[in-house]
N, C-alpha and C. Protein backbone atom coordinates (compact mmCIF):
# COMPACT_ATOMS: atom_id res chain seq x y z
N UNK A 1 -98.40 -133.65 75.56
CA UNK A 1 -97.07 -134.25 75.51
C UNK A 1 -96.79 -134.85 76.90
N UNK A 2 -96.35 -135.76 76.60
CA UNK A 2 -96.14 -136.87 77.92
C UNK A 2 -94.84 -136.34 78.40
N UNK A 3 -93.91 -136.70 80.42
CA UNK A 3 -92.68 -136.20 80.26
C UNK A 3 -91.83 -136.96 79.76
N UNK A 4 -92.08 -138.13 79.32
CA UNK A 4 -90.73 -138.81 78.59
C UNK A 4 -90.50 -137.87 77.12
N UNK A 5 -91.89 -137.61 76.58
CA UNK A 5 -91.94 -137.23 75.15
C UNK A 5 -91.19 -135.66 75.48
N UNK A 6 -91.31 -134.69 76.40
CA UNK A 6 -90.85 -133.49 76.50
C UNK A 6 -89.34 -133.82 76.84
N UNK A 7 -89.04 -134.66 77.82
CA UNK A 7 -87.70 -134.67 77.83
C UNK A 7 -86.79 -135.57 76.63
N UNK A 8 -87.43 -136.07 75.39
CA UNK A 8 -86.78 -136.46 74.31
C UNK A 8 -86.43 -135.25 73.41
N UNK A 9 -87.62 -134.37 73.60
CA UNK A 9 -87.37 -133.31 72.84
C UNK A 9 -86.22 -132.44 73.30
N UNK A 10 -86.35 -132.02 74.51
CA UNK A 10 -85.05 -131.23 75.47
C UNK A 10 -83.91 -132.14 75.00
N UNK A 11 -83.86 -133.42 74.83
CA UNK A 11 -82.22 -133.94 74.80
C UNK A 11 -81.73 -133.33 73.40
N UNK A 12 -82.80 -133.67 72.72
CA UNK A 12 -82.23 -133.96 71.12
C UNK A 12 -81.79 -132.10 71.09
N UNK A 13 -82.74 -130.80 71.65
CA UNK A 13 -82.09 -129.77 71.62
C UNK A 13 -80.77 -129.51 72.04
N UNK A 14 -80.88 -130.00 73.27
CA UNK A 14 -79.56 -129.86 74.08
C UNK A 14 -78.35 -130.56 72.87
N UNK A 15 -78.42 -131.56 72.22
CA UNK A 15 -77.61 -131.85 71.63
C UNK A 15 -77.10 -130.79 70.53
N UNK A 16 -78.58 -130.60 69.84
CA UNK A 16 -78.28 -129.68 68.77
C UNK A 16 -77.30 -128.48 69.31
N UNK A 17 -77.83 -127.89 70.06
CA UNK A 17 -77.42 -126.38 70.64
C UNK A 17 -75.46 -127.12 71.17
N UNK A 18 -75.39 -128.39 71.59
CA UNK A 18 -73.70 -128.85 71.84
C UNK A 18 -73.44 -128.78 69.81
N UNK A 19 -73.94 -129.06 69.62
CA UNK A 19 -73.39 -129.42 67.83
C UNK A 19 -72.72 -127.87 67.24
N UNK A 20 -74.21 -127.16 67.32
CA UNK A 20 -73.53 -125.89 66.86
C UNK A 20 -72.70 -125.35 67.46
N UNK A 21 -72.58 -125.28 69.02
CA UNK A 21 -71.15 -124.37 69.40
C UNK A 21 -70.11 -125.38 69.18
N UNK A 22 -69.71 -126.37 68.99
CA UNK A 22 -69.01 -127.07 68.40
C UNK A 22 -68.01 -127.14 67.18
N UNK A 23 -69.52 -126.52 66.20
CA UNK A 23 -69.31 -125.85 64.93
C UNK A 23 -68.48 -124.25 65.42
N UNK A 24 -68.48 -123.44 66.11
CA UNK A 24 -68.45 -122.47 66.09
C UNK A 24 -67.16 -122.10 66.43
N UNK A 25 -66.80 -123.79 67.17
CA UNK A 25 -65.56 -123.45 67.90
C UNK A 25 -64.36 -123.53 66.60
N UNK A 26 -64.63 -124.62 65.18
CA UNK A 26 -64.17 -124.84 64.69
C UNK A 26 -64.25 -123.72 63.86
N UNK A 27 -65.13 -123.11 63.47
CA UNK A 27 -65.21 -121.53 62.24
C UNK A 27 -64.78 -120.68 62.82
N UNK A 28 -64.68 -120.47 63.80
CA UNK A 28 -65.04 -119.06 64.50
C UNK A 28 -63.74 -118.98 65.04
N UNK A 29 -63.16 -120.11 65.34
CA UNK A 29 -61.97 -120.30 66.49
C UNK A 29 -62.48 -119.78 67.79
N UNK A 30 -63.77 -119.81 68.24
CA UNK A 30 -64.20 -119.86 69.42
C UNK A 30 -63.75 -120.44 70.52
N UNK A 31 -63.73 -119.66 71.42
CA UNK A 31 -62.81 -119.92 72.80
C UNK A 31 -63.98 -120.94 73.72
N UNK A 32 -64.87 -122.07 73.79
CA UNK A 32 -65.73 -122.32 74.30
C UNK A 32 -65.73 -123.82 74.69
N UNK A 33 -66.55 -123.94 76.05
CA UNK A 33 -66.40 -125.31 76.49
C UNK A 33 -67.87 -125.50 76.76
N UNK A 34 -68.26 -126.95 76.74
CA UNK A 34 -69.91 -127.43 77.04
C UNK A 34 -69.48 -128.74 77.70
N UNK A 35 -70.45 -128.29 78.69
CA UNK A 35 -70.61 -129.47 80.35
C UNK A 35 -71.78 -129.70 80.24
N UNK A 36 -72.26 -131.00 79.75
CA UNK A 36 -73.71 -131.66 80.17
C UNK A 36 -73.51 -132.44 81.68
N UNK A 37 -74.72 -132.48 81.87
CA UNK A 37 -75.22 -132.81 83.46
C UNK A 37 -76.26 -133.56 82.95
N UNK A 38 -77.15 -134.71 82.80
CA UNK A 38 -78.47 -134.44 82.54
C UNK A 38 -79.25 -133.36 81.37
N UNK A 39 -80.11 -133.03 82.37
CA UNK A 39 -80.58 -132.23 81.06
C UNK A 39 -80.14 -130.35 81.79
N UNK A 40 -78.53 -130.61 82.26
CA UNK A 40 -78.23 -129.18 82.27
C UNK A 40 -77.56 -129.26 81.41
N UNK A 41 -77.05 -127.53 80.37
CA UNK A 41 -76.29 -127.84 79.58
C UNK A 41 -75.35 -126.63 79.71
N UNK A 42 -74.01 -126.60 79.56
CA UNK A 42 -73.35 -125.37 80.48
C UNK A 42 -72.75 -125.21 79.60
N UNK A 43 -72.95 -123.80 79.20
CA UNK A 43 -71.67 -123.52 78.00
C UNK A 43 -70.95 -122.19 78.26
N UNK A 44 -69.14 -122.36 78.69
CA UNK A 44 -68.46 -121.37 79.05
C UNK A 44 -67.73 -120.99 78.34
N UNK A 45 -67.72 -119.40 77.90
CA UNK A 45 -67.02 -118.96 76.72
C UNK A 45 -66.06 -117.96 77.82
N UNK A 46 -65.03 -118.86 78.59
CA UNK A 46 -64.00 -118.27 79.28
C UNK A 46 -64.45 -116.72 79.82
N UNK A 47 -63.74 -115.27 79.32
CA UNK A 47 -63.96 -114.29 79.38
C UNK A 47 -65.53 -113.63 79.41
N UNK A 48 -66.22 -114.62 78.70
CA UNK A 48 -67.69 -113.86 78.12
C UNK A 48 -68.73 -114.56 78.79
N UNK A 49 -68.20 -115.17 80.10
CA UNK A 49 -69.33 -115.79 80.76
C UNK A 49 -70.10 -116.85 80.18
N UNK A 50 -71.11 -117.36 80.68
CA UNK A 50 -71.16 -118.66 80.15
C UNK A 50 -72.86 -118.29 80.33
N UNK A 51 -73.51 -119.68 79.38
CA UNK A 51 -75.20 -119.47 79.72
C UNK A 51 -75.23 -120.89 79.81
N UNK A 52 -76.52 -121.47 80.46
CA UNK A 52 -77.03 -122.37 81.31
C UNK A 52 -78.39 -122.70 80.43
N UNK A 53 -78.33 -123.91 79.70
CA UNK A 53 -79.79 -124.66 79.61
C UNK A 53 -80.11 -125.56 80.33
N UNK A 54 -81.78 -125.44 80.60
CA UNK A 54 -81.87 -126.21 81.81
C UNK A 54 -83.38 -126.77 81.20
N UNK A 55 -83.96 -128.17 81.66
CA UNK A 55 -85.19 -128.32 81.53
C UNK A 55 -86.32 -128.32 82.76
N UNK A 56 -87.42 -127.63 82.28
CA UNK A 56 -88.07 -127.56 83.55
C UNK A 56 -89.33 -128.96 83.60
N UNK A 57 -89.44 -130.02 83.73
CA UNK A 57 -89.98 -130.63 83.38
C UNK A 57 -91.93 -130.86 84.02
N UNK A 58 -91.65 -130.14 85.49
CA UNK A 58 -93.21 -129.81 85.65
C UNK A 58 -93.78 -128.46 84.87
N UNK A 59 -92.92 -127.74 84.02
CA UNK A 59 -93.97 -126.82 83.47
C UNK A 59 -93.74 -126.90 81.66
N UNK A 60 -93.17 -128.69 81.50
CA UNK A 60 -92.54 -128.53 80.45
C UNK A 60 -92.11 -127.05 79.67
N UNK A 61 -91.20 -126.56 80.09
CA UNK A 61 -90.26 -125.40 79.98
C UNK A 61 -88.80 -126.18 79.64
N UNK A 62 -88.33 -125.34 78.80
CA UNK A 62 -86.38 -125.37 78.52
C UNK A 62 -86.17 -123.55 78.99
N UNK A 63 -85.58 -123.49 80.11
CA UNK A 63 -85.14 -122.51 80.43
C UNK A 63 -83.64 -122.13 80.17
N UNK A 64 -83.59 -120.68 80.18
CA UNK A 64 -81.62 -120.51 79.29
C UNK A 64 -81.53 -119.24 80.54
N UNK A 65 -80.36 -119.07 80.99
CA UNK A 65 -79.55 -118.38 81.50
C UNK A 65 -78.53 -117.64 80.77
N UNK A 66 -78.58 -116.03 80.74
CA UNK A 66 -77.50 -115.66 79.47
C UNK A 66 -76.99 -114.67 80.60
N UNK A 67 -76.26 -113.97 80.23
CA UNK A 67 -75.40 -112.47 80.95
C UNK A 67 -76.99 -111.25 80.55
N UNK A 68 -77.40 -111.54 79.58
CA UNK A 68 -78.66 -110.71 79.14
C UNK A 68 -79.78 -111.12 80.03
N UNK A 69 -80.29 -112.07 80.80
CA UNK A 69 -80.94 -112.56 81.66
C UNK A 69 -82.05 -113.57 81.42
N UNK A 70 -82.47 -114.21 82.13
CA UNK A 70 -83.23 -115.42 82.00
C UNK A 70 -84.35 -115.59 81.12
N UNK A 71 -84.72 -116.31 80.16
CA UNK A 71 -85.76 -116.89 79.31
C UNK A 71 -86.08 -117.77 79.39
N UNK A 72 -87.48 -118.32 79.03
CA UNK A 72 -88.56 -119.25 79.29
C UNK A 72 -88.93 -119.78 77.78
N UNK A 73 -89.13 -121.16 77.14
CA UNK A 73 -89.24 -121.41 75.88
C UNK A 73 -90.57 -122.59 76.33
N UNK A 74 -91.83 -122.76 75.43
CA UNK A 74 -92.19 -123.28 75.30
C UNK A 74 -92.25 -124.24 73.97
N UNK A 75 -92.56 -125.74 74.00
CA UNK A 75 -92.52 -126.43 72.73
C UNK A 75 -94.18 -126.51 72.36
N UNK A 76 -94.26 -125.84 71.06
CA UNK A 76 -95.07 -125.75 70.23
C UNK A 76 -95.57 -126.01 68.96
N UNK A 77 -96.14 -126.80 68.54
CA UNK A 77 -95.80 -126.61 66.95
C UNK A 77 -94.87 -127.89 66.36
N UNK A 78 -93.90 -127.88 66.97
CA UNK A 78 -92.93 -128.72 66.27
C UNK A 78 -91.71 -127.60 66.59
N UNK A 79 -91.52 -126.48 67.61
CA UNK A 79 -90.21 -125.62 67.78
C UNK A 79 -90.81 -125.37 69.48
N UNK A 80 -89.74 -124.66 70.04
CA UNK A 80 -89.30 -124.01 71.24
C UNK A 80 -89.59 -122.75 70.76
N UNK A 81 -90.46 -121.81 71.36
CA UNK A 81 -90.90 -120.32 71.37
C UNK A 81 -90.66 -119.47 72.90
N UNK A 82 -90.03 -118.70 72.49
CA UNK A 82 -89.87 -118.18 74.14
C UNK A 82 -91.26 -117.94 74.70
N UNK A 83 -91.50 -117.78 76.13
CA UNK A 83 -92.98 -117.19 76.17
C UNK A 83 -93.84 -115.95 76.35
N UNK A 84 -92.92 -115.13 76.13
CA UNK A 84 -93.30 -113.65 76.25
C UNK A 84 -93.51 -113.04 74.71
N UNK A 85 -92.17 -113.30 73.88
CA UNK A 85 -91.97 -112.84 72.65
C UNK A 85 -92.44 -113.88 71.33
N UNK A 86 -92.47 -114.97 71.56
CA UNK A 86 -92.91 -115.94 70.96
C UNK A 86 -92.03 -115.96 69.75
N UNK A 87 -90.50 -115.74 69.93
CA UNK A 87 -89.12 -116.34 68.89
C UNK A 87 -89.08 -117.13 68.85
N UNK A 88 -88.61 -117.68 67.97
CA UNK A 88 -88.13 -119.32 67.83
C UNK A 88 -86.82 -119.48 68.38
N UNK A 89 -86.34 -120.51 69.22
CA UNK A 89 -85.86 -120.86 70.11
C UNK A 89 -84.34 -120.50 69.31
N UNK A 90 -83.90 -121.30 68.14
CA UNK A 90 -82.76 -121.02 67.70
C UNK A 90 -82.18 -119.66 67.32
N UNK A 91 -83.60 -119.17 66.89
CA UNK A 91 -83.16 -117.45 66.40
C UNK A 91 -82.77 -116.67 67.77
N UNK A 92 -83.46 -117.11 68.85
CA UNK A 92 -83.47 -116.13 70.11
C UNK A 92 -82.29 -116.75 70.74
N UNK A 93 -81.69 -117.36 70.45
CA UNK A 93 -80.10 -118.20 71.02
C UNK A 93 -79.18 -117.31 70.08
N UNK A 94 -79.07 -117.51 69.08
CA UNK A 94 -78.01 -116.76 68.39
C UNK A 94 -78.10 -115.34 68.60
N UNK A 95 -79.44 -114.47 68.44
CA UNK A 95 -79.38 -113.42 69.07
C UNK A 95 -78.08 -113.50 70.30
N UNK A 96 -78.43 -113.80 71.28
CA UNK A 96 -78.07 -113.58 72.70
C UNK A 96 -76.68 -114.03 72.39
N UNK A 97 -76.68 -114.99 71.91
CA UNK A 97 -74.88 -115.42 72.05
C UNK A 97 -74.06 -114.61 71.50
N UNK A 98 -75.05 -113.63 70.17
CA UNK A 98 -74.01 -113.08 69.60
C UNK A 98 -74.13 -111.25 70.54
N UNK A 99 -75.15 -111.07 71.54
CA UNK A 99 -74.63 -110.15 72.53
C UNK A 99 -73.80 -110.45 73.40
N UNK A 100 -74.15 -111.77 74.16
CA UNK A 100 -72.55 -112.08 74.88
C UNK A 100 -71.59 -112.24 74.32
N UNK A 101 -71.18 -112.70 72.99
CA UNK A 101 -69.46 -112.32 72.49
C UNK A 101 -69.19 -111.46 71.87
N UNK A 102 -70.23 -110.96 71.92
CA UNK A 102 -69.61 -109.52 71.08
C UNK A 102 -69.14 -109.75 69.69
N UNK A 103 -69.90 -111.04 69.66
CA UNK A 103 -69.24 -110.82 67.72
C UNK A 103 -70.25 -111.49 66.77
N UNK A 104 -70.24 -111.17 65.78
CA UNK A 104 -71.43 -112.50 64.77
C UNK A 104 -71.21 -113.90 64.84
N UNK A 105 -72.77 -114.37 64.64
CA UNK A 105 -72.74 -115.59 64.78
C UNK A 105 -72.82 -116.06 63.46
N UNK A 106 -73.33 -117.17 62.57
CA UNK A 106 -74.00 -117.82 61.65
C UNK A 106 -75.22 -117.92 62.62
N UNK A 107 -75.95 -118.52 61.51
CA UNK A 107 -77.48 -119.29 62.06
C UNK A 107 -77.40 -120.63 62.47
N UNK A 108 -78.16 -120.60 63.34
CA UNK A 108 -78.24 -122.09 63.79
C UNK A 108 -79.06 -123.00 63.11
């Protein structure tokens, strides 16, 4: 994968991952705000701290920042797999989001 081709893939996530908390804010009545930068993506849920996507583009990596602590995703396949546990990127997001708010999520 070339870096234009890795960082098309990082946008179109980054978008997705703005879509669903989006969604979440509207079901959920979620208290939450999202700040893109580039390819940072900042999402602050006021009280519950906020997590940080970021792209790493020399180790084509999408790295996430949670209150639970830092993860590493590689693109594989046609998905984002973390690289230790080898989750799929969306399942291992909702996990975590739904330990930082302390409440259920839907699926992404």
């Amino acid at each position: 994968m070339t870096d234009t081709e890795f960082q098309a893939v990082v946008d179109a996530t980054l978008v997705q991952v703005e879509e669903y908390i989006e969604s979440l804010v509207d079901t959920l009545d979620l208290d939450a705000d999202s700040m893109r930068s580039g390819n940072v993506l900042t999402l602050d849920f006021e009280d519950k701290g906020k997590m940080i996507l970021n792209s790493q583009v020399a180790n084509h990596e999408l790295w996430l920042a949670a209150k639970s602590g830092g993860f590493h995703y590689q693109y594989a396949n046609g998905e984002w797999l973390e690289t230790r546990s080898k989750t799929p990127f969306k399942t291992h997001f909702v996990e975590l989001l739904r330990g930082q708010l302390g409440r259920d999520c839907p699926s992404f």
